[in-house]
PDB file of N, CA and C in Angstrom:
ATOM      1  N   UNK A   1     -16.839  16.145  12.267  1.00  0.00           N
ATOM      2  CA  UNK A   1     -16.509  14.791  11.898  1.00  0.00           C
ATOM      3  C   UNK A   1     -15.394  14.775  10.868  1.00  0.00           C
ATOM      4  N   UNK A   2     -14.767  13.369  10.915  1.00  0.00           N
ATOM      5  CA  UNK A   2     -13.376  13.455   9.985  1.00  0.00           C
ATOM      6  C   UNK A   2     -14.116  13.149   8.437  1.00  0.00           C
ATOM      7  N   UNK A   3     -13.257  13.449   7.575  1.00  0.00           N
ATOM      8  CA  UNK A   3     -13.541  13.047   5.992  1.00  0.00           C
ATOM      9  C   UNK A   3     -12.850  11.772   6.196  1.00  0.00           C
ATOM     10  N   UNK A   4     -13.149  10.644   6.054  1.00  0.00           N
ATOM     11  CA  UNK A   4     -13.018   9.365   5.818  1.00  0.00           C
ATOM     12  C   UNK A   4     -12.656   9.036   4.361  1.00  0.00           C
ATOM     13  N   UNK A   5     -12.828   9.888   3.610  1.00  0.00           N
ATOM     14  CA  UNK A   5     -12.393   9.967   1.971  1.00  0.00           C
ATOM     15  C   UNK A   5     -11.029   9.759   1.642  1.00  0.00           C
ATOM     16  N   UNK A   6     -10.476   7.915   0.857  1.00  0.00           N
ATOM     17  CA  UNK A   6      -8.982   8.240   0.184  1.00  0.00           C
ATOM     18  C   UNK A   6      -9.448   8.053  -1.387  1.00  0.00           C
ATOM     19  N   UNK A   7      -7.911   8.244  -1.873  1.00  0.00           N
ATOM     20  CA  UNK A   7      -7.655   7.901  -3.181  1.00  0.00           C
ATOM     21  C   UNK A   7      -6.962   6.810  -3.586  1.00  0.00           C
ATOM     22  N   UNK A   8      -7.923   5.646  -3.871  1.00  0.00           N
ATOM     23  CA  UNK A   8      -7.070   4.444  -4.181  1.00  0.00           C
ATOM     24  C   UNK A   8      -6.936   4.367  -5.801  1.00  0.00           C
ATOM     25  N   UNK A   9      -5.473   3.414  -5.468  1.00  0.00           N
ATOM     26  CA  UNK A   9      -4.724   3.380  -6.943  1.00  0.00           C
ATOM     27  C   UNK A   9      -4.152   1.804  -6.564  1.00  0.00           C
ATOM     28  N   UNK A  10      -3.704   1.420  -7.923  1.00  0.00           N
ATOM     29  CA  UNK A  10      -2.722  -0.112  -7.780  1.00  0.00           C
ATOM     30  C   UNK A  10      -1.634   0.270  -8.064  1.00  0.00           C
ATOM     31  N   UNK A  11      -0.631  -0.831  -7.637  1.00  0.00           N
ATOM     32  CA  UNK A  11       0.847  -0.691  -7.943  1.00  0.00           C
ATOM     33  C   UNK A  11       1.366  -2.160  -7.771  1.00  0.00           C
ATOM     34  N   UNK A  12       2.341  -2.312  -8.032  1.00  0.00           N
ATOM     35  CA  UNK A  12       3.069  -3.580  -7.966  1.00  0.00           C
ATOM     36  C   UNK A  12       4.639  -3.023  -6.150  1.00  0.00           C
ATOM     37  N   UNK A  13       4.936  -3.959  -5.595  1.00  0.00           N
ATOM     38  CA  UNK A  13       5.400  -4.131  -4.702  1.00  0.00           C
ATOM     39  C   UNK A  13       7.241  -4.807  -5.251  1.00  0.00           C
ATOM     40  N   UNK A  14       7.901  -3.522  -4.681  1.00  0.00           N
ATOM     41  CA  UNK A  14       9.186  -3.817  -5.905  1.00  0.00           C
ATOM     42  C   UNK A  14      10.251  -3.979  -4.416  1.00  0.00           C
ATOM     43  N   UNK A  15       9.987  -3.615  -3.392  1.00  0.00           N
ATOM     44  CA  UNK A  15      10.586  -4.525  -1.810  1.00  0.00           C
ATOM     45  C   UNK A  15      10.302  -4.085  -1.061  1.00  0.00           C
ATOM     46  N   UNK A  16      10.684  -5.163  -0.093  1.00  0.00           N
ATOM     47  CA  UNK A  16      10.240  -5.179   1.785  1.00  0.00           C
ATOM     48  C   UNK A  16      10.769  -4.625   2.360  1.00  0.00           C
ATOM     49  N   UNK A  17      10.538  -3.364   3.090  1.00  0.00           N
ATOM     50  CA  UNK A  17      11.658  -2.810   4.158  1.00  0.00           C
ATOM     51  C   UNK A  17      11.348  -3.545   5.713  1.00  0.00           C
ATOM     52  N   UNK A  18      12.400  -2.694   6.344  1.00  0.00           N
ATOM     53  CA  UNK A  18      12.312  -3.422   7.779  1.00  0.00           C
ATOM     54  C   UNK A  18      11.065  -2.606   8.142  1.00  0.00           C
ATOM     55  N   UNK A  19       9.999  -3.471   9.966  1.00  0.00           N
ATOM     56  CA  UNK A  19       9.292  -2.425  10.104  1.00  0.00           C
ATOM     57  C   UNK A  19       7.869  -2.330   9.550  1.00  0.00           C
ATOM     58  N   UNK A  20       7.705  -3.781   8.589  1.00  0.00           N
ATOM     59  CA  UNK A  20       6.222  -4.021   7.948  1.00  0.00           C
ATOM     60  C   UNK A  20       6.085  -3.123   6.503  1.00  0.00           C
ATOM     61  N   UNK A  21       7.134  -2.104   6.203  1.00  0.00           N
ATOM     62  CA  UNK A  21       6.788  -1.214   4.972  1.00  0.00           C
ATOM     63  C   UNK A  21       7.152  -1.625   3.848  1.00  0.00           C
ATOM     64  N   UNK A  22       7.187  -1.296   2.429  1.00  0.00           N
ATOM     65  CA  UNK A  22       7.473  -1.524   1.294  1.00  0.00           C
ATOM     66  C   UNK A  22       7.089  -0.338   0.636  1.00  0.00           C
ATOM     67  N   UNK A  23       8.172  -0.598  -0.635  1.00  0.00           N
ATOM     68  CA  UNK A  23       8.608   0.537  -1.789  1.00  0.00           C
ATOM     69  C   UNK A  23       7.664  -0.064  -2.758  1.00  0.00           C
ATOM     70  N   UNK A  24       6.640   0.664  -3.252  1.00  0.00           N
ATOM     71  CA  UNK A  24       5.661   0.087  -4.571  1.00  0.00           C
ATOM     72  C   UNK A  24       5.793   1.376  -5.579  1.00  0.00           C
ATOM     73  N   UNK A  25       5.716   0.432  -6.510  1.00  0.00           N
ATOM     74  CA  UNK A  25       5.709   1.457  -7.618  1.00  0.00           C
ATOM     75  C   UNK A  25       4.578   1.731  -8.432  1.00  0.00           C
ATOM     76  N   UNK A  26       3.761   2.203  -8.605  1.00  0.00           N
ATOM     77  CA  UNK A  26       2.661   3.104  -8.976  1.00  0.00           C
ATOM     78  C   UNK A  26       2.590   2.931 -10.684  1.00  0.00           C
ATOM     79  N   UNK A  27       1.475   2.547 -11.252  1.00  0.00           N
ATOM     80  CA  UNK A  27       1.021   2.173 -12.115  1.00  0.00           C
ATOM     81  C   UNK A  27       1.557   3.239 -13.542  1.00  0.00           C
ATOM     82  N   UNK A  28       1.229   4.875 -12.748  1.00  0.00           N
ATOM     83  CA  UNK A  28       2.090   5.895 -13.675  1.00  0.00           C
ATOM     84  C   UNK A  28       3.859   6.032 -13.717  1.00  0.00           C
ATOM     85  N   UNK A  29       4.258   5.008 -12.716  1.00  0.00           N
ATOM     86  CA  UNK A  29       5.704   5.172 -12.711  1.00  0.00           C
ATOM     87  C   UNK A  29       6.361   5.879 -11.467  1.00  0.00           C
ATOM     88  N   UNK A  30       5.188   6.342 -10.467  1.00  0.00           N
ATOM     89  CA  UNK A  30       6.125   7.136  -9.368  1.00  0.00           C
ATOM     90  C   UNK A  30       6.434   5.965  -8.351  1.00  0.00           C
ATOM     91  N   UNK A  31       7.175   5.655  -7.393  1.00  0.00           N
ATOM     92  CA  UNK A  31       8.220   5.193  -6.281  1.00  0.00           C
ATOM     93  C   UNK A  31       7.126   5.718  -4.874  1.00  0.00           C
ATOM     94  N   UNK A  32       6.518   4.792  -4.214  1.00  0.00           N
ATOM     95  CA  UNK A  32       5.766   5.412  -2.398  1.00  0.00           C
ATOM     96  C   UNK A  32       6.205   4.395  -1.981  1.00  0.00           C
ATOM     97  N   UNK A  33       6.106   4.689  -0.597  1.00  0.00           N
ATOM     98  CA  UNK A  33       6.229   3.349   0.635  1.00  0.00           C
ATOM     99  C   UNK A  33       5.056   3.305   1.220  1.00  0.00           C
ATOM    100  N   UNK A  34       4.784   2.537   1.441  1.00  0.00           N
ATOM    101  CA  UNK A  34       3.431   1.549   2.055  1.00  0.00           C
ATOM    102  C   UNK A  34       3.410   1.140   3.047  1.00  0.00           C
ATOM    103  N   UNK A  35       2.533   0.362   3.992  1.00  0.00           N
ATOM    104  CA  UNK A  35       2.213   0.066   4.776  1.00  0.00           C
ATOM    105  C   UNK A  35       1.296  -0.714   4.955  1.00  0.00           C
ATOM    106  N   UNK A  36       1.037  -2.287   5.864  1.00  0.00           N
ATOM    107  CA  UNK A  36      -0.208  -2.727   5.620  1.00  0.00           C
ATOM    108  C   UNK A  36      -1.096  -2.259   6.466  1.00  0.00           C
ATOM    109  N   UNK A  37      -2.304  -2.546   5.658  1.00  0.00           N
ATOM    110  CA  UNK A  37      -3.642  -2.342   6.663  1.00  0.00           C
ATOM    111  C   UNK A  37      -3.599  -3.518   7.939  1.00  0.00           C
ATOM    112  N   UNK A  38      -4.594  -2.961   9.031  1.00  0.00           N
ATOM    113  CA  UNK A  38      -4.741  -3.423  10.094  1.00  0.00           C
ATOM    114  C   UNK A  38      -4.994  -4.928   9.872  1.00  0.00           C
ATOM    115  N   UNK A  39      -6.176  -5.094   9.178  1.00  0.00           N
ATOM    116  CA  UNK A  39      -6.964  -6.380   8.439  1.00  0.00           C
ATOM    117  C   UNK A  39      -5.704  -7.258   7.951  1.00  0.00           C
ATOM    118  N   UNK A  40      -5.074  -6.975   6.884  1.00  0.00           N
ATOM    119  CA  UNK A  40      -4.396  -7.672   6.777  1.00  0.00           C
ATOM    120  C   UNK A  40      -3.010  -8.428   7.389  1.00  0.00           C
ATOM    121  N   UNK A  41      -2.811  -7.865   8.602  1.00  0.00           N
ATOM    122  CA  UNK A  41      -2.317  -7.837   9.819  1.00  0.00           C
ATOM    123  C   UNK A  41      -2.325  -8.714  10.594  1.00  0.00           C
ATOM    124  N   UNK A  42      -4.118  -8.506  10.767  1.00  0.00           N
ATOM    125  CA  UNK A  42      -4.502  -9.613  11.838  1.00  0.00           C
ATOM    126  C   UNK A  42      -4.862 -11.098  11.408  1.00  0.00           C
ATOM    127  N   UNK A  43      -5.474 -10.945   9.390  1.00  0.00           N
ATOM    128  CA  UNK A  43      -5.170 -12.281   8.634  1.00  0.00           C
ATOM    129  C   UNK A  43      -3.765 -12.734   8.251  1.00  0.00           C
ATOM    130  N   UNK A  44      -2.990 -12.168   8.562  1.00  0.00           N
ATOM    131  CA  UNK A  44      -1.409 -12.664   8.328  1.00  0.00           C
ATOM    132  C   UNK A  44      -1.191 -13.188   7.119  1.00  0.00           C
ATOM    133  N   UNK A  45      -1.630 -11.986   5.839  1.00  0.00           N
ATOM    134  CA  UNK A  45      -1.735 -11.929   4.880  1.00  0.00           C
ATOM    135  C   UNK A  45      -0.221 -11.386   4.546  1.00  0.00           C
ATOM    136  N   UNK A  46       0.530 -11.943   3.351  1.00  0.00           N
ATOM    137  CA  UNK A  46       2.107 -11.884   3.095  1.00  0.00           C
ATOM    138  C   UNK A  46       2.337 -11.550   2.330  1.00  0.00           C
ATOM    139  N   UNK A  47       3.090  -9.709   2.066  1.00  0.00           N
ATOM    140  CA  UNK A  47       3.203  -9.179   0.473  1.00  0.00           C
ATOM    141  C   UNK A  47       4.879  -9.329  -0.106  1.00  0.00           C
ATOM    142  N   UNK A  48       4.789 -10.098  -0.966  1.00  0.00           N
ATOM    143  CA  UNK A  48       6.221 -10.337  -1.600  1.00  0.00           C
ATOM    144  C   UNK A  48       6.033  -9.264  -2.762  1.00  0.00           C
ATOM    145  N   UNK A  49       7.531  -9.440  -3.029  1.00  0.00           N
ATOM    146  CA  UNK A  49       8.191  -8.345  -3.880  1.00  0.00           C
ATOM    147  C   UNK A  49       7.709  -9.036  -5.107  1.00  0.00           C
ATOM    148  N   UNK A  50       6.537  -8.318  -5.849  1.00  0.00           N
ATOM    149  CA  UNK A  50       6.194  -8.712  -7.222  1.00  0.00           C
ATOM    150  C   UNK A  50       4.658  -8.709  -7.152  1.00  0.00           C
ATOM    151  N   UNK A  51       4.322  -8.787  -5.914  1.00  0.00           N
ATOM    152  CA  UNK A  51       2.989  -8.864  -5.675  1.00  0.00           C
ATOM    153  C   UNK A  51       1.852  -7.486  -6.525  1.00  0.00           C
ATOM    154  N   UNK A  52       0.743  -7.677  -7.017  1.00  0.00           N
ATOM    155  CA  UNK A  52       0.360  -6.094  -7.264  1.00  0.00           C
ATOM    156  C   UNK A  52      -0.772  -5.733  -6.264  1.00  0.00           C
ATOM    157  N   UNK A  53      -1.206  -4.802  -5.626  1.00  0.00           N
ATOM    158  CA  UNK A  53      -1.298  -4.728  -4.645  1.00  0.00           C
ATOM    159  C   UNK A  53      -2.471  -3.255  -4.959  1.00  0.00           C
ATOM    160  N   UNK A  54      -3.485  -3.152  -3.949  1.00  0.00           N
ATOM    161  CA  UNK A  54      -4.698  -1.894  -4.069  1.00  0.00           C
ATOM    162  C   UNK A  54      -4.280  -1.143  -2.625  1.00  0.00           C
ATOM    163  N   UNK A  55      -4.040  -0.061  -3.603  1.00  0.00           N
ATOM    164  CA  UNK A  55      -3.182   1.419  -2.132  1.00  0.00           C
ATOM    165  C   UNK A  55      -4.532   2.810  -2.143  1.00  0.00           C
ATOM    166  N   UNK A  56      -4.088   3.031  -0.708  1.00  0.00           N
ATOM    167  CA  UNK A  56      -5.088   4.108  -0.297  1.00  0.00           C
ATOM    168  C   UNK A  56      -4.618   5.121   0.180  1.00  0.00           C
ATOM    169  N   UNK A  57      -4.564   6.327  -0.487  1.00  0.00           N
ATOM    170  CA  UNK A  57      -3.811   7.057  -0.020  1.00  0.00           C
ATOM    171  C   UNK A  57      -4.523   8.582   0.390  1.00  0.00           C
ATOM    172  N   UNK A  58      -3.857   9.452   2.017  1.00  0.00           N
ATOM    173  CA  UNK A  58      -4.597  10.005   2.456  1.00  0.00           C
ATOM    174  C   UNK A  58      -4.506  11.589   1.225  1.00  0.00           C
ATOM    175  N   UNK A  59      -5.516  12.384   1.553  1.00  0.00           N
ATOM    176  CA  UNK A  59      -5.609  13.429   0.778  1.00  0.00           C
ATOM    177  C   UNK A  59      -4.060  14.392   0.785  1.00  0.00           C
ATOM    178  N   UNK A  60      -3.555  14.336   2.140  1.00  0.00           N
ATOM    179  CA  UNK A  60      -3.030  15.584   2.455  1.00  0.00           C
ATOM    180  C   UNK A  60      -1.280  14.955   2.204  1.00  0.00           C
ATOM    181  N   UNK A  61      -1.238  13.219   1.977  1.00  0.00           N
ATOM    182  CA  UNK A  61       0.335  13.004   2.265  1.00  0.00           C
ATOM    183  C   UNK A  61       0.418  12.036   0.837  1.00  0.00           C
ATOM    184  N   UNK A  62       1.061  12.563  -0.321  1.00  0.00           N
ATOM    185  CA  UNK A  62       0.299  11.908  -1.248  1.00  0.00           C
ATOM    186  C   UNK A  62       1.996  10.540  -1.687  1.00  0.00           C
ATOM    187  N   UNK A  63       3.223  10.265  -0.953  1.00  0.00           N
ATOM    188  CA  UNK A  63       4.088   9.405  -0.424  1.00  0.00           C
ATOM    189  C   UNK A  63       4.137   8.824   0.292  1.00  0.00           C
ATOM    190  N   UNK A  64       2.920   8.308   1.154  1.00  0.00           N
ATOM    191  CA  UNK A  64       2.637   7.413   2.213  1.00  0.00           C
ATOM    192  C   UNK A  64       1.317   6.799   2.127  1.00  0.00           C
ATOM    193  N   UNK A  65       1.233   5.361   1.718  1.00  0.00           N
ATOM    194  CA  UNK A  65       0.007   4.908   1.341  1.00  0.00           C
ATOM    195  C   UNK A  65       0.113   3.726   2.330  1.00  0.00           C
ATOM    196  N   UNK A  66      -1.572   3.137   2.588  1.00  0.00           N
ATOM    197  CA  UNK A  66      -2.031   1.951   3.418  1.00  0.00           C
ATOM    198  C   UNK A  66      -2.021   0.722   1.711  1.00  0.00           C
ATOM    199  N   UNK A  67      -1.710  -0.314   2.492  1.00  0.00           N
ATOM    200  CA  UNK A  67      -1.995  -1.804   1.499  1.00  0.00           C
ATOM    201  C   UNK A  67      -2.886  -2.318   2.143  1.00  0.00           C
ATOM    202  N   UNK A  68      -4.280  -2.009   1.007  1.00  0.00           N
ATOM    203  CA  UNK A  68      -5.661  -2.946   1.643  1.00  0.00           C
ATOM    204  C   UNK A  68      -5.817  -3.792   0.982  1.00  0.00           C
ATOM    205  N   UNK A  69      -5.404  -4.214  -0.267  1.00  0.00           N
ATOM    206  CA  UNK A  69      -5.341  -5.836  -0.664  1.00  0.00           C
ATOM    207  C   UNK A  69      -4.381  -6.328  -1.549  1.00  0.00           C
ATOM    208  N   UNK A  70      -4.180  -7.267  -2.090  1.00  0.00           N
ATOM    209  CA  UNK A  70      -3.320  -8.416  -2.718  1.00  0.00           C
ATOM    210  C   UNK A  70      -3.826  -9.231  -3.830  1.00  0.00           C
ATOM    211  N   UNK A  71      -3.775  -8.535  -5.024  1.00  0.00           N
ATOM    212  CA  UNK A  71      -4.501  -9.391  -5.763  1.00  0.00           C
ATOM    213  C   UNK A  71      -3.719 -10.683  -6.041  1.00  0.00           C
ATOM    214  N   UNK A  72      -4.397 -11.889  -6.123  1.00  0.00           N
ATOM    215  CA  UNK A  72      -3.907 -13.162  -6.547  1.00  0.00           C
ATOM    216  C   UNK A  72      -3.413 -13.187  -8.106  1.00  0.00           C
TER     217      UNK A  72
END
């Protein structure tokens, strides 16, 4: 069976690329690109540049994170 285990962190959302992705910047100061989750996808949930945002990131790719929510 797979490890289903990430490491979530927050960051703020500093822009939109083409393609659904974005450049967030990480609470300690590092630069990842993102991606949204499925969920928020199918709620047609909308991340603007400024937004701060809860990232999940897999064990093995630690520059490529999922966006599972949007804080208000």
């Amino acid at each position: 069976m797979a490890n289903k285990e990430f490491i979530e962190k927050e960051g703020v959302v500093l822009e939109a690329l083409p393609g659904g992705k974005f450049i967030i910047k990480l609470e300690d100061g590092t630069e990842v690109t993102g991606y949204l989750s499925g969920k928020m996808r199918k709620h047609r949930i909308w991340i603007l540049p400024g937004d701060k945002v809860r990232l999940e990131f897999s064990e093995y790719d630690p520059n490529n994170c999922r966006i599972t929510y949007r804080y208000k």
